[in-house]
N, C-alpha and C. Protein backbone atom coordinates (compact mmCIF):
# COMPACT_ATOMS: atom_id res chain seq x y z
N UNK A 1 64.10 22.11 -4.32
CA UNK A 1 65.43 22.34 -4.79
C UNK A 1 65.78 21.35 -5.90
N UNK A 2 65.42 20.27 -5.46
CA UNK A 2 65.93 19.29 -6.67
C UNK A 2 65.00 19.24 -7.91
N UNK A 3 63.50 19.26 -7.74
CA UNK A 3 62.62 19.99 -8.97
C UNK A 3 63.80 21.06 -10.18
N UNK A 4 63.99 21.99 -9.27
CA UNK A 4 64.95 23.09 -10.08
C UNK A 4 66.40 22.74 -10.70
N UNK A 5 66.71 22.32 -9.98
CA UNK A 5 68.30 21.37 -10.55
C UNK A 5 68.13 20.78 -11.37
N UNK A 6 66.94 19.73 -11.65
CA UNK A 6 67.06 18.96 -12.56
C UNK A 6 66.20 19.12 -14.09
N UNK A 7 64.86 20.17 -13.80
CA UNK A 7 64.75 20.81 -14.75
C UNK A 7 65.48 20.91 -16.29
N UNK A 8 66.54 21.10 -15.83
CA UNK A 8 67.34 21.60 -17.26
C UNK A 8 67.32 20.50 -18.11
N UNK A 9 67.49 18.79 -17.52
CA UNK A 9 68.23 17.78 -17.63
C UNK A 9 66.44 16.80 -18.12
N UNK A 10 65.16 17.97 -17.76
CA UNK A 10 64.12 16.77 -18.37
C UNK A 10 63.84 15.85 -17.61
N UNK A 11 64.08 16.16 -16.42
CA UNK A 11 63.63 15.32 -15.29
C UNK A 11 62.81 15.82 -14.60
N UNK A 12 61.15 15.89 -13.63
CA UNK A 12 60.25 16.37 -13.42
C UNK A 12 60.78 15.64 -11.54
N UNK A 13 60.28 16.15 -10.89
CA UNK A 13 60.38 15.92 -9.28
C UNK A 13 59.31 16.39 -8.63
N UNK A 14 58.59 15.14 -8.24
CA UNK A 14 57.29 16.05 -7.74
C UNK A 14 57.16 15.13 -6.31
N UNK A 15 56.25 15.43 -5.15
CA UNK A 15 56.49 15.28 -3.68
C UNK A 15 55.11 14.97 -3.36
N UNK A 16 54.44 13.57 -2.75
CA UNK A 16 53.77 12.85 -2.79
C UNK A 16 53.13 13.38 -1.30
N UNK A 17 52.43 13.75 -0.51
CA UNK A 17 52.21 13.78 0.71
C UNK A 17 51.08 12.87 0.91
N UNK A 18 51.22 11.27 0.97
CA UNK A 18 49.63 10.69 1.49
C UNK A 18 49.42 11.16 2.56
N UNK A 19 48.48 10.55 3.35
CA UNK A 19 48.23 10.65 5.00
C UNK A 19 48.08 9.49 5.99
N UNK A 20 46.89 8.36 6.32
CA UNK A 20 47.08 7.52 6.75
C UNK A 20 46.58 6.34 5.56
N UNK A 21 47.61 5.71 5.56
CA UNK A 21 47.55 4.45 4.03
C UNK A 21 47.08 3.19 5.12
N UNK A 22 46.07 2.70 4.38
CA UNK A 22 45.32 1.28 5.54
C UNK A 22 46.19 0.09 4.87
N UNK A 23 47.67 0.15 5.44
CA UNK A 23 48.62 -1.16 5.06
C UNK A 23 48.76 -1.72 6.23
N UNK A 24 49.19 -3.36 6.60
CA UNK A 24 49.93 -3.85 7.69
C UNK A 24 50.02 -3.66 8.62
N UNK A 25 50.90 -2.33 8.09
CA UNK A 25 51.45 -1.31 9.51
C UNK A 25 50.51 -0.34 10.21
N UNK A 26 49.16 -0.27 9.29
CA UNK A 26 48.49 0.46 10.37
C UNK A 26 47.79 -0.31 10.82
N UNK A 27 47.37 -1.68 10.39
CA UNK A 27 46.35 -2.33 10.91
C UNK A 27 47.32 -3.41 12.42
N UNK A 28 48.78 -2.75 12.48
CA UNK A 28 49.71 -4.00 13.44
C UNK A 28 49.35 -2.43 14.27
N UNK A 29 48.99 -1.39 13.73
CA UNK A 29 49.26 -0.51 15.05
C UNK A 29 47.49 -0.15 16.28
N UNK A 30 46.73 -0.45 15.07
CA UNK A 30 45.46 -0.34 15.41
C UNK A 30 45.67 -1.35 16.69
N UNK A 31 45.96 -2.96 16.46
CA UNK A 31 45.69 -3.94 17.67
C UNK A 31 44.11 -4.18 18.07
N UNK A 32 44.19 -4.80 18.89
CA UNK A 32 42.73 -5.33 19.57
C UNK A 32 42.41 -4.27 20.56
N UNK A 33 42.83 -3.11 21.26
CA UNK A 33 42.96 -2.79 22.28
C UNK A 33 41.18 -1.72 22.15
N UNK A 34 40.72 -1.45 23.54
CA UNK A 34 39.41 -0.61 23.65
C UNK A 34 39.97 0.74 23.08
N UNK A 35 41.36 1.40 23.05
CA UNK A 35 41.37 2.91 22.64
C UNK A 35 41.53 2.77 21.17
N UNK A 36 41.97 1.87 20.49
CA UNK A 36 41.77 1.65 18.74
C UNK A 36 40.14 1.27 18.44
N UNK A 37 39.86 1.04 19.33
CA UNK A 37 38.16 0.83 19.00
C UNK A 37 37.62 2.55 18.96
N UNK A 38 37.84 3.10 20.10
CA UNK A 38 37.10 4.46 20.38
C UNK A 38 37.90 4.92 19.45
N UNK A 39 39.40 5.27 19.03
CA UNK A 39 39.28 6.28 17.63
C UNK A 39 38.90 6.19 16.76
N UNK A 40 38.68 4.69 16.35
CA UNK A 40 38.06 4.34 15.03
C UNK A 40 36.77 5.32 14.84
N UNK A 41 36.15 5.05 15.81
CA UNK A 41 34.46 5.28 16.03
C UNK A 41 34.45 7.09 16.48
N UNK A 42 35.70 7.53 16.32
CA UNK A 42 35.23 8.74 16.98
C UNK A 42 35.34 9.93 15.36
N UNK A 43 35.73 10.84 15.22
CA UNK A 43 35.66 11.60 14.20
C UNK A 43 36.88 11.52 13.18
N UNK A 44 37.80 10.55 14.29
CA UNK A 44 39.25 10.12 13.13
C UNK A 44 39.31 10.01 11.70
N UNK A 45 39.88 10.58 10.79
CA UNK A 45 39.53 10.81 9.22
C UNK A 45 39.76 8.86 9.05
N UNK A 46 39.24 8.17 8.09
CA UNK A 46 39.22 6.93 7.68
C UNK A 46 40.95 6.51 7.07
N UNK A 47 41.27 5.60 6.91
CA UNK A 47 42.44 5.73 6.47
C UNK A 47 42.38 5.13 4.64
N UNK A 48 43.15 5.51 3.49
CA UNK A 48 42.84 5.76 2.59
C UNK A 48 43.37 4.53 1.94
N UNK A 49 43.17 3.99 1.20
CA UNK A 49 43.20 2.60 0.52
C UNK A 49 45.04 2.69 -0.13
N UNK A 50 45.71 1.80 -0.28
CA UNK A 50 46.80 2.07 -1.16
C UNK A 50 46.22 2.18 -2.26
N UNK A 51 45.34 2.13 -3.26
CA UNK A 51 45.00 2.06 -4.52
C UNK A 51 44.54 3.64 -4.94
N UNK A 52 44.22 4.51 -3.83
CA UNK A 52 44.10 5.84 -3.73
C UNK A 52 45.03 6.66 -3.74
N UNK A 53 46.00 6.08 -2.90
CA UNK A 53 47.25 6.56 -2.89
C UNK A 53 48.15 6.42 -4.05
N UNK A 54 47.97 5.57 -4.79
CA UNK A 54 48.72 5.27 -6.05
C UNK A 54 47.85 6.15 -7.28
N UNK A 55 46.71 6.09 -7.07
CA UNK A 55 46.03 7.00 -8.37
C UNK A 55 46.68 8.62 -8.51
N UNK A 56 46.82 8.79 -7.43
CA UNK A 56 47.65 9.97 -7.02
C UNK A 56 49.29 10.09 -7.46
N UNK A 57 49.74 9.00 -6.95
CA UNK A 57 51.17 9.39 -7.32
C UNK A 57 51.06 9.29 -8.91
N UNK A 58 50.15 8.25 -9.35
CA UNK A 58 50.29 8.07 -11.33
C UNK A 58 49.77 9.18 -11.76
N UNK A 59 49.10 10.50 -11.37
CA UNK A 59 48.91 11.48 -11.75
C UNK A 59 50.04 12.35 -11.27
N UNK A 60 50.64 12.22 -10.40
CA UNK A 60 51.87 13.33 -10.98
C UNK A 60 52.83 13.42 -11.58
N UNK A 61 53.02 11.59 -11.92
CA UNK A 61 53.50 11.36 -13.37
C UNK A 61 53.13 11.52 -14.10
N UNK A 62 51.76 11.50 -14.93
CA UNK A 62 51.44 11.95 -15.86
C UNK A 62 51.75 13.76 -16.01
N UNK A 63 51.21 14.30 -15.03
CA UNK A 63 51.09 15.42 -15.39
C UNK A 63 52.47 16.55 -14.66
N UNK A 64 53.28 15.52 -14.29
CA UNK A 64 54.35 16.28 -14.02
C UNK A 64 54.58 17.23 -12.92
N UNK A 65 53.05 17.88 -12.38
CA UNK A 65 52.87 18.41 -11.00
C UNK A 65 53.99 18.55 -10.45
N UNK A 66 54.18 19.60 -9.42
CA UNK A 66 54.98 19.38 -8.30
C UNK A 66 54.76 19.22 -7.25
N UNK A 67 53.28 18.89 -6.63
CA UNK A 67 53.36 18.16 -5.32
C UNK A 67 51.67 18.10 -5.31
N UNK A 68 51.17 16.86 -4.31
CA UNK A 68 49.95 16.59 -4.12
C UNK A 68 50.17 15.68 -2.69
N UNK A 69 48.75 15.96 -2.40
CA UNK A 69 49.15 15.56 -0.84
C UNK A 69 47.28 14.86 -0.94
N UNK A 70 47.38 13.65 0.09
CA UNK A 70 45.89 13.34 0.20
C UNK A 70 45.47 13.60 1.98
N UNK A 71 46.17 14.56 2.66
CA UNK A 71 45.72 15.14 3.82
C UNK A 71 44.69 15.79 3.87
N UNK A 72 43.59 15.41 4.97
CA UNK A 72 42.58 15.91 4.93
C UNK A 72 42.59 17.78 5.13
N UNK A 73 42.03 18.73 4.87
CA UNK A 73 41.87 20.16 5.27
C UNK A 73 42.09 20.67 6.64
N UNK A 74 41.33 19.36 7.56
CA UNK A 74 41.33 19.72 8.82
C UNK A 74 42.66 19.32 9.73
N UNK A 75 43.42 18.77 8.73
CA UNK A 75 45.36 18.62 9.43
C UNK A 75 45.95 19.42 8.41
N UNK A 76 45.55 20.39 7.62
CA UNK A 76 46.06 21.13 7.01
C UNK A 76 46.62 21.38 5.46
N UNK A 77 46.09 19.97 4.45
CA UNK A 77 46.28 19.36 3.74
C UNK A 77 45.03 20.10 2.51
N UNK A 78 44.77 19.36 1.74
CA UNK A 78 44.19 19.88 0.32
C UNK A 78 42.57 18.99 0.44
N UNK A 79 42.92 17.98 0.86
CA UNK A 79 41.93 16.71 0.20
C UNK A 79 40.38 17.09 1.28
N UNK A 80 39.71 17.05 0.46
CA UNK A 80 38.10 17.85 1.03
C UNK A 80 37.11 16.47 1.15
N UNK A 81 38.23 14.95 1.19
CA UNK A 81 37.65 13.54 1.30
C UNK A 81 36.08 13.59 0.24
């Protein structure tokens, strides 16, 4: 909706979908515990660097896009890792 609104005005709006970003907060959620060990190790998609995540958003500035997502296929997403 807001893509279209603002259109007229030369303003581009585009919608970022990362997936799991390896910041802080995932590494305060991982913990020491044995079940953050077994998902790590089990088929869990890897979690994606912030620097990946940013190459992404600077391409839909450049190119104005309206949406990109770095979700893997198998949660329903685009990114074929």
């Amino acid at each position: 909706m807001a893509r279209a609104e603002l259109a007229d005005a030369g303003i581009a709006v585009s919608t970022m979908y990362p997936f799991i970003t390896d910041t802080e907060f995932i590494e305060s959620l991982r913990g020491e515990t044995e079940s953050a060990s077994e998902l790590e190790s089990s088929h869990a998609p890897k979690p994606q660097s912030p620097e990946q995540v940013a190459v992404v958003i600077l391409d839909l500035i450049r190119t104005g896009a309206e949406q990109a997502d770095l979700v893997p296929e198998q949660f329903g997403g685009s990114d074929r890792g």
